[in-house]
N, C-alpha and C. Protein backbone atom coordinates (compact mmCIF):
# COMPACT_ATOMS: atom_id res chain seq x y z
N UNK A 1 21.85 -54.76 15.15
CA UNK A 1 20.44 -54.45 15.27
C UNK A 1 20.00 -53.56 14.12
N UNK A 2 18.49 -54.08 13.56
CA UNK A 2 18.61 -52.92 12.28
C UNK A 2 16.89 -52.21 13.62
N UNK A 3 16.50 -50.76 13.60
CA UNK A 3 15.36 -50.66 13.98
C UNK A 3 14.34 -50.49 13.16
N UNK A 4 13.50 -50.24 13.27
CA UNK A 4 11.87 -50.50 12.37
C UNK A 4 11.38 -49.53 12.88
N UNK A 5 11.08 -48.56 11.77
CA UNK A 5 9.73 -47.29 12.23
C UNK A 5 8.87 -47.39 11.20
N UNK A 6 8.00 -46.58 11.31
CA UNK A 6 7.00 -46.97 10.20
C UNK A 6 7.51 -44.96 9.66
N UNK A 7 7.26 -44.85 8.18
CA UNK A 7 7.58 -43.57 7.70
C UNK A 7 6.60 -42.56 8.38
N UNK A 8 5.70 -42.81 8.47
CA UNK A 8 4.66 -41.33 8.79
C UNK A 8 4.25 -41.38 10.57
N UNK A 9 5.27 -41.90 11.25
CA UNK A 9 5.72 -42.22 12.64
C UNK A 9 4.11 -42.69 13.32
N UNK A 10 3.44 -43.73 12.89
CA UNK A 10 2.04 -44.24 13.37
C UNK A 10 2.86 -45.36 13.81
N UNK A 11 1.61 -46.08 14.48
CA UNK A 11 2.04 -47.58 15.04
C UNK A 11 2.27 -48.78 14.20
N UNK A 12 3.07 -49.51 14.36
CA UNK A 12 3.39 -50.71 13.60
C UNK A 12 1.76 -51.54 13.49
N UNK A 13 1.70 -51.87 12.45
CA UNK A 13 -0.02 -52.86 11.92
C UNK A 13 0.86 -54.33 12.09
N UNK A 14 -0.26 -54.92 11.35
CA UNK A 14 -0.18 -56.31 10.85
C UNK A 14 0.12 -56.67 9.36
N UNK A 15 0.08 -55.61 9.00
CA UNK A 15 0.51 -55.71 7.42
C UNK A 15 2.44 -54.89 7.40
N UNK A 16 2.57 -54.71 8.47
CA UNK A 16 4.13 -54.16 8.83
C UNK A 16 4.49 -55.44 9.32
N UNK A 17 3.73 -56.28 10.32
CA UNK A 17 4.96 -57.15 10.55
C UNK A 17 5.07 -58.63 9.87
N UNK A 18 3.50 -58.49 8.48
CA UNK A 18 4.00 -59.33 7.30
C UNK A 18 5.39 -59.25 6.84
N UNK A 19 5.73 -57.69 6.58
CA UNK A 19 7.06 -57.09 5.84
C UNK A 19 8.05 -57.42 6.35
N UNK A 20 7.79 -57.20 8.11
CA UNK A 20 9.09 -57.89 8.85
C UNK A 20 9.30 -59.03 8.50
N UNK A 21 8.29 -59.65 8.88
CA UNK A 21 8.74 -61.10 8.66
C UNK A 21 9.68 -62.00 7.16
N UNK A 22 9.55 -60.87 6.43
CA UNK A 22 9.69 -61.13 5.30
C UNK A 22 11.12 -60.88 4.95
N UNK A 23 10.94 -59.86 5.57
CA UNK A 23 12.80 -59.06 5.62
C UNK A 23 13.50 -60.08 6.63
N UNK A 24 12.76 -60.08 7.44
CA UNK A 24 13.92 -61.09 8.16
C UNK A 24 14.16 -62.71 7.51
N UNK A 25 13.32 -63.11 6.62
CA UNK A 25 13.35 -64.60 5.66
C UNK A 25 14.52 -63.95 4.79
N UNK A 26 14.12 -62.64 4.43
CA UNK A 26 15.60 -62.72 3.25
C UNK A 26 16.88 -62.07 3.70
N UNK A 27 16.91 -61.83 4.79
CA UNK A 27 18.14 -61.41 5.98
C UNK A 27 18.70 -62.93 5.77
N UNK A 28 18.21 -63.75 6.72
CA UNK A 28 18.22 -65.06 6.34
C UNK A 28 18.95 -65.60 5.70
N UNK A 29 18.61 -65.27 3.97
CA UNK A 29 18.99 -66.35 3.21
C UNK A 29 20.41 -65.69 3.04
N UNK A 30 20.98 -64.88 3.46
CA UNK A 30 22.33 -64.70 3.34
C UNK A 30 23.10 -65.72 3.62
N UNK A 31 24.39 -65.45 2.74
CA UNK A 31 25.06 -67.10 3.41
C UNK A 31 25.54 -67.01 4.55
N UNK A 32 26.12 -65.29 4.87
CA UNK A 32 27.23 -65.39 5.89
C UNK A 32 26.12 -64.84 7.36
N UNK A 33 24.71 -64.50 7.27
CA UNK A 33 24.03 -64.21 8.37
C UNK A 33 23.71 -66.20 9.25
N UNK A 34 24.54 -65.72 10.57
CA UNK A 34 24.35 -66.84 11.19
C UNK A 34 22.53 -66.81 11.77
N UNK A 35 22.49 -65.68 11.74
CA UNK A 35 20.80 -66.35 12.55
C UNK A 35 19.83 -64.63 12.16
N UNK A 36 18.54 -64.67 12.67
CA UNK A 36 17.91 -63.72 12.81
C UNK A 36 16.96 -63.57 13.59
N UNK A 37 16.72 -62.50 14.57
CA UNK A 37 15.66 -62.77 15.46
C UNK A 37 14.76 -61.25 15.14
N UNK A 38 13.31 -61.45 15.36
CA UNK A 38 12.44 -60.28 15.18
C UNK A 38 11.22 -60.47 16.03
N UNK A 39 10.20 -59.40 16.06
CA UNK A 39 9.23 -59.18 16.61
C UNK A 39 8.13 -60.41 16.01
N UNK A 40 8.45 -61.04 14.39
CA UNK A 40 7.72 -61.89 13.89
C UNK A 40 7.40 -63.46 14.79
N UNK A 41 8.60 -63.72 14.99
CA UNK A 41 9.42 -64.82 15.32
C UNK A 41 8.69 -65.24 16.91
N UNK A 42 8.65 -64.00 17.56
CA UNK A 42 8.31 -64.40 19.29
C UNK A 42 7.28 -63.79 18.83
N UNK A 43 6.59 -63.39 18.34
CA UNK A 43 4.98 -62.99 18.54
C UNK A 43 4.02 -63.98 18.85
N UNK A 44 4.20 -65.12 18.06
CA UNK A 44 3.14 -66.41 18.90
C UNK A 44 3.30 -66.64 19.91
N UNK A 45 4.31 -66.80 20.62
CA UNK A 45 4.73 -67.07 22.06
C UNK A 45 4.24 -66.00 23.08
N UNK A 46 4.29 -64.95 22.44
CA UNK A 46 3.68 -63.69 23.40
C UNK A 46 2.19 -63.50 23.63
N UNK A 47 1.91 -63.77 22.37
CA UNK A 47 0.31 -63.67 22.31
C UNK A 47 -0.16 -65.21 23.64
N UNK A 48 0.12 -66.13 23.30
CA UNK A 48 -0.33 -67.63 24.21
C UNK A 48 0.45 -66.87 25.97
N UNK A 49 1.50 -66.59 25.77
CA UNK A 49 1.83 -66.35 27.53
C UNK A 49 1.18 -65.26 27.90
N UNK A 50 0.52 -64.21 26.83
CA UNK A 50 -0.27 -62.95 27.26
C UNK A 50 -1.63 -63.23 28.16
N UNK A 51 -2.33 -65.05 27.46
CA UNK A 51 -3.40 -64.97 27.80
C UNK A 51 -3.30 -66.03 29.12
N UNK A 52 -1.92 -65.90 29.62
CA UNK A 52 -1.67 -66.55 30.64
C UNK A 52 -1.03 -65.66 32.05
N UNK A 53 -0.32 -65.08 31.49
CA UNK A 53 0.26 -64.11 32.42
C UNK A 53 0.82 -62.81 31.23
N UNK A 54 -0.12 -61.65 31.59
CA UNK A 54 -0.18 -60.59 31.04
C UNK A 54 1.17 -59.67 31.12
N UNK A 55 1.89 -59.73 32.34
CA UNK A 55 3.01 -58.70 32.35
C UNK A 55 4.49 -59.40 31.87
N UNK A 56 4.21 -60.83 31.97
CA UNK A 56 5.29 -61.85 31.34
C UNK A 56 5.39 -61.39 30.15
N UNK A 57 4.30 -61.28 29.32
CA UNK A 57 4.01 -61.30 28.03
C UNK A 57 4.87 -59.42 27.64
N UNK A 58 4.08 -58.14 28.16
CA UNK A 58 4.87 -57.25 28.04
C UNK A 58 6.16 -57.48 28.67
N UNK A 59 6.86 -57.72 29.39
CA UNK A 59 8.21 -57.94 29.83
C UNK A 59 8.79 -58.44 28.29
N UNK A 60 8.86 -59.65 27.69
CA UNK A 60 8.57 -60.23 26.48
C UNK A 60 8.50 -59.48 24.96
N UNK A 61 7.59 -58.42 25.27
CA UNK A 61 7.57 -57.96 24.28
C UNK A 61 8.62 -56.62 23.90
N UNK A 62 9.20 -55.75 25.16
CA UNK A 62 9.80 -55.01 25.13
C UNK A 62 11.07 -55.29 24.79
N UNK A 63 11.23 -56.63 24.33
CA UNK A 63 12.55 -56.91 23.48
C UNK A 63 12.66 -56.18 22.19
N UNK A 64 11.50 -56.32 21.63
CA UNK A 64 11.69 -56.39 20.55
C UNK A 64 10.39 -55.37 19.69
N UNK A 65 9.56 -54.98 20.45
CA UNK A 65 8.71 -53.44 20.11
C UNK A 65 8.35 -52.92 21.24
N UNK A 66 8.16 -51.74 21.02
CA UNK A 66 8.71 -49.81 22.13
C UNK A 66 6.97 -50.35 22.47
N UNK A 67 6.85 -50.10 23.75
CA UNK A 67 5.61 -49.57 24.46
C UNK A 67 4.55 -49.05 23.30
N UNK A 68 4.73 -47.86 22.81
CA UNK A 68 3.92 -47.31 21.66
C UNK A 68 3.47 -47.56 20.66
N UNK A 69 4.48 -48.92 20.54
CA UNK A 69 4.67 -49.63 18.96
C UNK A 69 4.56 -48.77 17.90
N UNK A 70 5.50 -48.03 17.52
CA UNK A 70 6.08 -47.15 17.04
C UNK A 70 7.47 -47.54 16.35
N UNK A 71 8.25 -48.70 17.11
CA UNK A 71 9.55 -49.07 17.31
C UNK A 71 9.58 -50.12 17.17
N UNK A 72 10.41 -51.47 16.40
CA UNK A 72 10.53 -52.35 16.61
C UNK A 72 12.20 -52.82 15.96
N UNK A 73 12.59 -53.94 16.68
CA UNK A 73 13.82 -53.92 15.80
C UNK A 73 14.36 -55.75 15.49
N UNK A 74 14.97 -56.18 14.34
CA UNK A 74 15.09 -57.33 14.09
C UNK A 74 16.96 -57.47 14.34
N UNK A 75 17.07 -58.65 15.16
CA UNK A 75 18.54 -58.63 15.43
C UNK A 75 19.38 -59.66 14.36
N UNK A 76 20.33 -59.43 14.22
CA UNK A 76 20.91 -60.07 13.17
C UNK A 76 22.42 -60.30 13.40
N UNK A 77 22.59 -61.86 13.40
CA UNK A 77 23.88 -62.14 13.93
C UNK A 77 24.94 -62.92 12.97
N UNK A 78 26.35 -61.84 12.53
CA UNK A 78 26.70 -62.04 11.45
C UNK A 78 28.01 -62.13 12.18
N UNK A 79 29.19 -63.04 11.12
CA UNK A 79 30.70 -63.53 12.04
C UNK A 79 31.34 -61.62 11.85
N UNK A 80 32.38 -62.17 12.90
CA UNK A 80 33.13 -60.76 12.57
C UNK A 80 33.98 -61.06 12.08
N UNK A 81 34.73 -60.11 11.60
CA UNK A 81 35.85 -59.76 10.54
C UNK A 81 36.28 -58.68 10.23
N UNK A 82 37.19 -57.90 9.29
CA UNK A 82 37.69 -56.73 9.39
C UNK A 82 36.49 -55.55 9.13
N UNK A 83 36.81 -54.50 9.32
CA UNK A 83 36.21 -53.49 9.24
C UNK A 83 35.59 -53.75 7.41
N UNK A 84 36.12 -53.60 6.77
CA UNK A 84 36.06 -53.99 5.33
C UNK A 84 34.92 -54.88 5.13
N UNK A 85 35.33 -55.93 5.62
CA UNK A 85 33.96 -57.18 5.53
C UNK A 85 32.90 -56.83 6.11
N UNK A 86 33.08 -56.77 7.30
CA UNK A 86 31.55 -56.34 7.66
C UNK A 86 31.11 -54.84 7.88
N UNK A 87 31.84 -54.20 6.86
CA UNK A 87 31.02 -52.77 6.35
C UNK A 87 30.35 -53.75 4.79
N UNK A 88 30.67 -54.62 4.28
CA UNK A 88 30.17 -55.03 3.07
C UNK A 88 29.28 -55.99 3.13
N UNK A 89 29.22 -56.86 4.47
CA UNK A 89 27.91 -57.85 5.42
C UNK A 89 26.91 -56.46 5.61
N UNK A 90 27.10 -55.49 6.19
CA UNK A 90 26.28 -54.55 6.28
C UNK A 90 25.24 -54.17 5.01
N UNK A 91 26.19 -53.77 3.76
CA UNK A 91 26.02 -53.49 3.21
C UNK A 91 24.95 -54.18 2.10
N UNK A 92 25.26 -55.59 2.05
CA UNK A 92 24.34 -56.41 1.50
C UNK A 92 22.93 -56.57 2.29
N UNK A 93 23.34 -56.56 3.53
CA UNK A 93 21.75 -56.65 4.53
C UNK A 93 20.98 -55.52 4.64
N UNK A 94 21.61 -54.62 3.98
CA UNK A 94 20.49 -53.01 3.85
C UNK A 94 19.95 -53.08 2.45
N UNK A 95 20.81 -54.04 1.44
CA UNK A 95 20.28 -54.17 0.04
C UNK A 95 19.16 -55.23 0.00
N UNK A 96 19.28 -55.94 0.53
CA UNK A 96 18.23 -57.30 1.08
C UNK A 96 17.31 -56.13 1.05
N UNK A 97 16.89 -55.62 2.44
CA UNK A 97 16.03 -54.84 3.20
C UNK A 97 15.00 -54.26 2.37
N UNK A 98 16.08 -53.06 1.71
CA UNK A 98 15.83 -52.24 0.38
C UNK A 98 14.86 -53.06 -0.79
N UNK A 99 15.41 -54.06 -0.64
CA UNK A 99 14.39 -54.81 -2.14
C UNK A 99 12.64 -55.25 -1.49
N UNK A 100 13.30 -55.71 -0.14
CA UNK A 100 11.84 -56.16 0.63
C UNK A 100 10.98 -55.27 0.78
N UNK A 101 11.48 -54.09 1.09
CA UNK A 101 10.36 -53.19 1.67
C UNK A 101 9.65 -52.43 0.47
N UNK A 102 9.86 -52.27 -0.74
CA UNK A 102 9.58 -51.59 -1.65
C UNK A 102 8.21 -50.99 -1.82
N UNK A 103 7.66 -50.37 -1.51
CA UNK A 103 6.02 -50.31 -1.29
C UNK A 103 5.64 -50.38 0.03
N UNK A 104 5.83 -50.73 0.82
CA UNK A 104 5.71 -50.61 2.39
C UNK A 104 5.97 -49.23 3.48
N UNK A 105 5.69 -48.87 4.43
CA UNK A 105 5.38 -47.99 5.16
C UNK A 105 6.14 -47.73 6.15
N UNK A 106 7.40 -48.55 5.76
CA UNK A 106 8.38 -48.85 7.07
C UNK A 106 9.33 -48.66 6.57
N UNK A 107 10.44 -47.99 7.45
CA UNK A 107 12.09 -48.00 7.36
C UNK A 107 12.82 -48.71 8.27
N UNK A 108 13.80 -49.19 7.62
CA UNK A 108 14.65 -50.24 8.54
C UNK A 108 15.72 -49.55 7.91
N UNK A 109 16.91 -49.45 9.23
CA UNK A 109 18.33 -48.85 9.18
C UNK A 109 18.85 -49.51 10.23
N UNK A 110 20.40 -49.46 9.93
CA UNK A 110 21.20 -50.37 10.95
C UNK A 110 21.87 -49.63 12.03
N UNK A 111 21.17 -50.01 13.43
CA UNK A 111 21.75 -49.18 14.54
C UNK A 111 22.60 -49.83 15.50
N UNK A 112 23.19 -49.12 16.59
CA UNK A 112 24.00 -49.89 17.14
C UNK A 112 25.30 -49.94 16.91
N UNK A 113 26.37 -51.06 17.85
CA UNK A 113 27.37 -50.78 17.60
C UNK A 113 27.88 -51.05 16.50
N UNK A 114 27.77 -52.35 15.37
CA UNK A 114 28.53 -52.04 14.71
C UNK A 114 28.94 -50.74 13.14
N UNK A 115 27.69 -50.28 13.12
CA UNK A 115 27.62 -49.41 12.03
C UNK A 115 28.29 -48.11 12.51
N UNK A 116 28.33 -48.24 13.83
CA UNK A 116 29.19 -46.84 14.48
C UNK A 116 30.85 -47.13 14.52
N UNK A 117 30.80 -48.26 15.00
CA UNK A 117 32.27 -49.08 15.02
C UNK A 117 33.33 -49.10 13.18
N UNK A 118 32.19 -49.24 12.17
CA UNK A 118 32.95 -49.31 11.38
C UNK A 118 32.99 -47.88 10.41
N UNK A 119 31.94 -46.91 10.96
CA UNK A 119 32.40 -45.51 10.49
C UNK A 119 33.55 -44.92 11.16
N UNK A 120 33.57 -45.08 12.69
CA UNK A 120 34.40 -44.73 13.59
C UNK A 120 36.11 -45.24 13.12
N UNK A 121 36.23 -46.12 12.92
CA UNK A 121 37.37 -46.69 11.97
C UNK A 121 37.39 -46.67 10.53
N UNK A 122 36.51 -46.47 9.95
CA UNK A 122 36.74 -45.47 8.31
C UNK A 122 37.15 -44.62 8.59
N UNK A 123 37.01 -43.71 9.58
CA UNK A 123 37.17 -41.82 10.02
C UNK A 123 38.58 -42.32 10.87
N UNK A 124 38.76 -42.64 11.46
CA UNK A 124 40.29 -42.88 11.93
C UNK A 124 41.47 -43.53 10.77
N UNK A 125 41.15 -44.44 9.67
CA UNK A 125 42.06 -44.98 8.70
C UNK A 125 42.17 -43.48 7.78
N UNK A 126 41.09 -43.26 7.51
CA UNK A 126 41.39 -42.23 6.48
C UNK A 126 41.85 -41.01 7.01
N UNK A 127 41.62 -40.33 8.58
CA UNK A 127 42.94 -39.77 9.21
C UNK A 127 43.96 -40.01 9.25
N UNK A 128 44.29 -41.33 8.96
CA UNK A 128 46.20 -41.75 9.31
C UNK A 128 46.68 -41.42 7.29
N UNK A 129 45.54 -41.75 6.57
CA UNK A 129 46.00 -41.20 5.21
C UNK A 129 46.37 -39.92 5.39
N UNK A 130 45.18 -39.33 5.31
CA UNK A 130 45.41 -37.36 5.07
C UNK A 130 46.96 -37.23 5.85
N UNK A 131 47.03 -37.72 7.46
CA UNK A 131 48.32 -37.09 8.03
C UNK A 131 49.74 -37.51 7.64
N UNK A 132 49.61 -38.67 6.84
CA UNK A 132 50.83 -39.71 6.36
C UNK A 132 50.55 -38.63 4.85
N UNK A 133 50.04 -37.95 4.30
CA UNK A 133 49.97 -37.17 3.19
C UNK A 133 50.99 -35.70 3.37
N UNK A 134 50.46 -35.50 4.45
CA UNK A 134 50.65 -34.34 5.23
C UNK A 134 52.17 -34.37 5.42
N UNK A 135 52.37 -35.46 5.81
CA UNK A 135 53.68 -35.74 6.88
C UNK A 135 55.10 -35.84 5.23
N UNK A 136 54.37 -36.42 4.24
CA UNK A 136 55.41 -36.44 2.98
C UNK A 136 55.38 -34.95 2.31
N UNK A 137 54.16 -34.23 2.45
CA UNK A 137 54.47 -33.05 2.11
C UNK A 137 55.85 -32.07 2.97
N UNK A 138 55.53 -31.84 4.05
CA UNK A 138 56.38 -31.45 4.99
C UNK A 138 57.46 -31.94 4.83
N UNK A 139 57.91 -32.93 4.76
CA UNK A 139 59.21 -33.74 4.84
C UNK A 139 59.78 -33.55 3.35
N UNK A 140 59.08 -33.78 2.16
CA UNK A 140 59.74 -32.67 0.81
C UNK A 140 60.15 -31.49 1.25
N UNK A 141 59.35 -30.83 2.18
CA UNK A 141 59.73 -29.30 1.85
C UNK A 141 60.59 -29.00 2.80
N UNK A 142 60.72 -29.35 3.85
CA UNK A 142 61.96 -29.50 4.98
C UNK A 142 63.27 -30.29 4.23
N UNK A 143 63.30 -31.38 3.47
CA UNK A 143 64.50 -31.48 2.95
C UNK A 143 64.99 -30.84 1.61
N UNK A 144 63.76 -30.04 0.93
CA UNK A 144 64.17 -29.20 -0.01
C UNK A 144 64.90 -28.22 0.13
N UNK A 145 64.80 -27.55 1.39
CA UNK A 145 65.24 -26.54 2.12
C UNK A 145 66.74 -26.80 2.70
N UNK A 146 66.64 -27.80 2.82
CA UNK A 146 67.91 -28.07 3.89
C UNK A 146 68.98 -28.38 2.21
N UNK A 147 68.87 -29.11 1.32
CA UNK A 147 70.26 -29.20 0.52
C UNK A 147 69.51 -28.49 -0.71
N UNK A 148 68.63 -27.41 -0.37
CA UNK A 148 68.83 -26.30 -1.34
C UNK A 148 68.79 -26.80 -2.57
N UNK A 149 68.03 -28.07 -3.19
CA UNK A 149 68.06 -27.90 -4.20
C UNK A 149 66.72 -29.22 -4.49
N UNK A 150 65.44 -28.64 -5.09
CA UNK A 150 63.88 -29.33 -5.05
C UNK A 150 64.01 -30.74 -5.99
N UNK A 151 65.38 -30.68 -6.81
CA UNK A 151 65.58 -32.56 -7.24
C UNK A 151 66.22 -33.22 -6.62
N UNK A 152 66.85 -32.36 -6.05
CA UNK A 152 67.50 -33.50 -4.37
C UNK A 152 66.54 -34.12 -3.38
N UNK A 153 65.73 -33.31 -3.69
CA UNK A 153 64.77 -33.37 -2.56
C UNK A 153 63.72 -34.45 -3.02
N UNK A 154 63.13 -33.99 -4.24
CA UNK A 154 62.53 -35.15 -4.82
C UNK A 154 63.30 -37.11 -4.37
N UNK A 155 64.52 -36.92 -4.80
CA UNK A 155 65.52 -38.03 -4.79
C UNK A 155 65.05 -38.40 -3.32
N UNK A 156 65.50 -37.66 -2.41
CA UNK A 156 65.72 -38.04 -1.02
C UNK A 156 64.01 -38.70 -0.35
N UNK A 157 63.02 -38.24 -0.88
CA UNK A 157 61.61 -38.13 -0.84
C UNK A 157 61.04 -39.79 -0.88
N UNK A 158 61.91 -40.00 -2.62
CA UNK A 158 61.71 -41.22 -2.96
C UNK A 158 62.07 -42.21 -1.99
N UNK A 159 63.66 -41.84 -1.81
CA UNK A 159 64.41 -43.27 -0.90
C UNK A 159 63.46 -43.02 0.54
N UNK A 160 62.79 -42.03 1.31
CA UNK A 160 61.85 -42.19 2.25
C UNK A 160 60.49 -42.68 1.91
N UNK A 161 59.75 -42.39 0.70
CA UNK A 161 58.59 -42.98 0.49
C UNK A 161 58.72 -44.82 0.38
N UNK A 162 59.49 -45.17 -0.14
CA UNK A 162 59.74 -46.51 -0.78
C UNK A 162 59.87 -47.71 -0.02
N UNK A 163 60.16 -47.55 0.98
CA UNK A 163 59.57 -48.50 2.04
C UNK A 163 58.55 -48.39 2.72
N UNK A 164 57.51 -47.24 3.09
CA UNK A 164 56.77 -47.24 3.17
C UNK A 164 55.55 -47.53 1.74
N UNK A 165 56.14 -47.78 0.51
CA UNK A 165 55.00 -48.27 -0.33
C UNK A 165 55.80 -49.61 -0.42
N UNK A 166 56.93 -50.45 -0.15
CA UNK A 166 56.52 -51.70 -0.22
C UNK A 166 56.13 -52.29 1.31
N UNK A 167 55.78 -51.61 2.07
CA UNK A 167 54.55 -52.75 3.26
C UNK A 167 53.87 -52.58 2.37
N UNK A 168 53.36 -51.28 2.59
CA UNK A 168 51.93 -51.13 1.63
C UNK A 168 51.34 -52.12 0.72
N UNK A 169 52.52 -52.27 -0.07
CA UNK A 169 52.00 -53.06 -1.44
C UNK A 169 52.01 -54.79 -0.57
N UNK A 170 53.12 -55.17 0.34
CA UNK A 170 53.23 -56.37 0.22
C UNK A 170 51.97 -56.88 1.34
N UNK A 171 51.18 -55.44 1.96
CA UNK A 171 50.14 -55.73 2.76
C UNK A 171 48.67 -56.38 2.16
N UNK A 172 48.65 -55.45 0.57
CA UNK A 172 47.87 -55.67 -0.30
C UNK A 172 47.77 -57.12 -1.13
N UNK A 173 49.32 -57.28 -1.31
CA UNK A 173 49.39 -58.92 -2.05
C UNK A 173 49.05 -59.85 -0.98
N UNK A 174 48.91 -59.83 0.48
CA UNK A 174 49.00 -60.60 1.34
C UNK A 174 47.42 -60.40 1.92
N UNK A 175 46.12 -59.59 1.39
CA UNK A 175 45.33 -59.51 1.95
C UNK A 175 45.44 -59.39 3.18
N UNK A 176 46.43 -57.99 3.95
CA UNK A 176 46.26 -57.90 4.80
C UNK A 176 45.86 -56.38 5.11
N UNK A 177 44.28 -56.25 6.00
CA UNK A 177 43.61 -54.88 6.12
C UNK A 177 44.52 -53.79 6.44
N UNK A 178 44.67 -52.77 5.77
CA UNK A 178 44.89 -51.77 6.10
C UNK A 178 44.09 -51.09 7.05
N UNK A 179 43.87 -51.50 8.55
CA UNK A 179 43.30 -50.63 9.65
C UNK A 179 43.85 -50.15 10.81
N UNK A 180 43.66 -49.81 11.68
CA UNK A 180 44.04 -49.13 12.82
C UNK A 180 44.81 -50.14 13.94
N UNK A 181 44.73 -51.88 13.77
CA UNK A 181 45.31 -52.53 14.30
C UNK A 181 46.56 -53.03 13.52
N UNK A 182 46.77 -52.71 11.85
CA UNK A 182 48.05 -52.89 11.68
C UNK A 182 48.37 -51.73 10.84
């Protein structure tokens, strides 16, 4: 979900949900976005069932803009894949965004789970770095100590680092993610 405010927190116009509409055409033309849905999209349908049954129509509309219209948000449905990929699917669909809105009165940012999901696992991978950092420091200085002498220790350091840098490496030749599931 990306949401839609307008910058100076007034109500969404008609010249805002030109922009939507627009952002969501070049959401769109991504190759890897399977679909896009927005406030643009069901607005004809709302307006014709409004002048048929009025609370259908708000029921309807609270999909997709806040009571106040203040709020609106365009959904966007992209394949999954590792944390990696779709922090970089993300990343292209905020650059899309960015080019569309240029001059316009509105901010669009990506909410929801996955932008939390893939900080939440940046901040957990790069914890298992720092402590796997941590853990070779300690382990030099605990075996430096123990045979009393800091090029032994170096030596002994190596033959422990060295299988842990060939997964590493043979994870990398094999395109396989370095994340929290392997």
């Amino acid at each position: 979900d990306f949401l839609i405010i307008k910058k100076n927190k007034e109500q969404l116009d008609n010249d805002d949900y030109r922009v939507m509409a627009q952002v969501n055409k070049q959401i769109a033309s991504l190759p890897f976005v399977k679909s896009t849905v927005g406030y643009d999209m069901w607005r004809p349908l709302i307006n014709t069932v409004s002048t048929y049954d009025n609370k259908l129509a708000e029921q309807l509309k609270l999909g997709f803009i806040s009571n106040d219209k203040n709020r609106s948000r365009i959904i966007v449905v992209i394949p999954s894949g590792t944390v990696k990929v779709m922090d970089g699917m993300l990343t292209q669909i905020q650059a899309k965004i960015n080019t569309t809105i240029i001059g316009s009165k509105i901010v669009i940012k990506p909410v929801g789970f996955l932008p939390l999901f893939v900080e939440q696992l940046n901040t957990v991978v790069s914890g298992m770095i720092f402590g796997l950092l941590i853990a070779v420091i300690l382990i030099q200085l605990v075996i430096s100590l123990m045979v009393r002498d800091i090029r032994l220790g170096f030596i002994t350091l190596v033959v422990t680092i060295f299988p842990l840098s060939g997964i590493a490496i043979t994870m990398k030749l094999l395109s396989i993610p370095f994340d929290v599931g392997t």
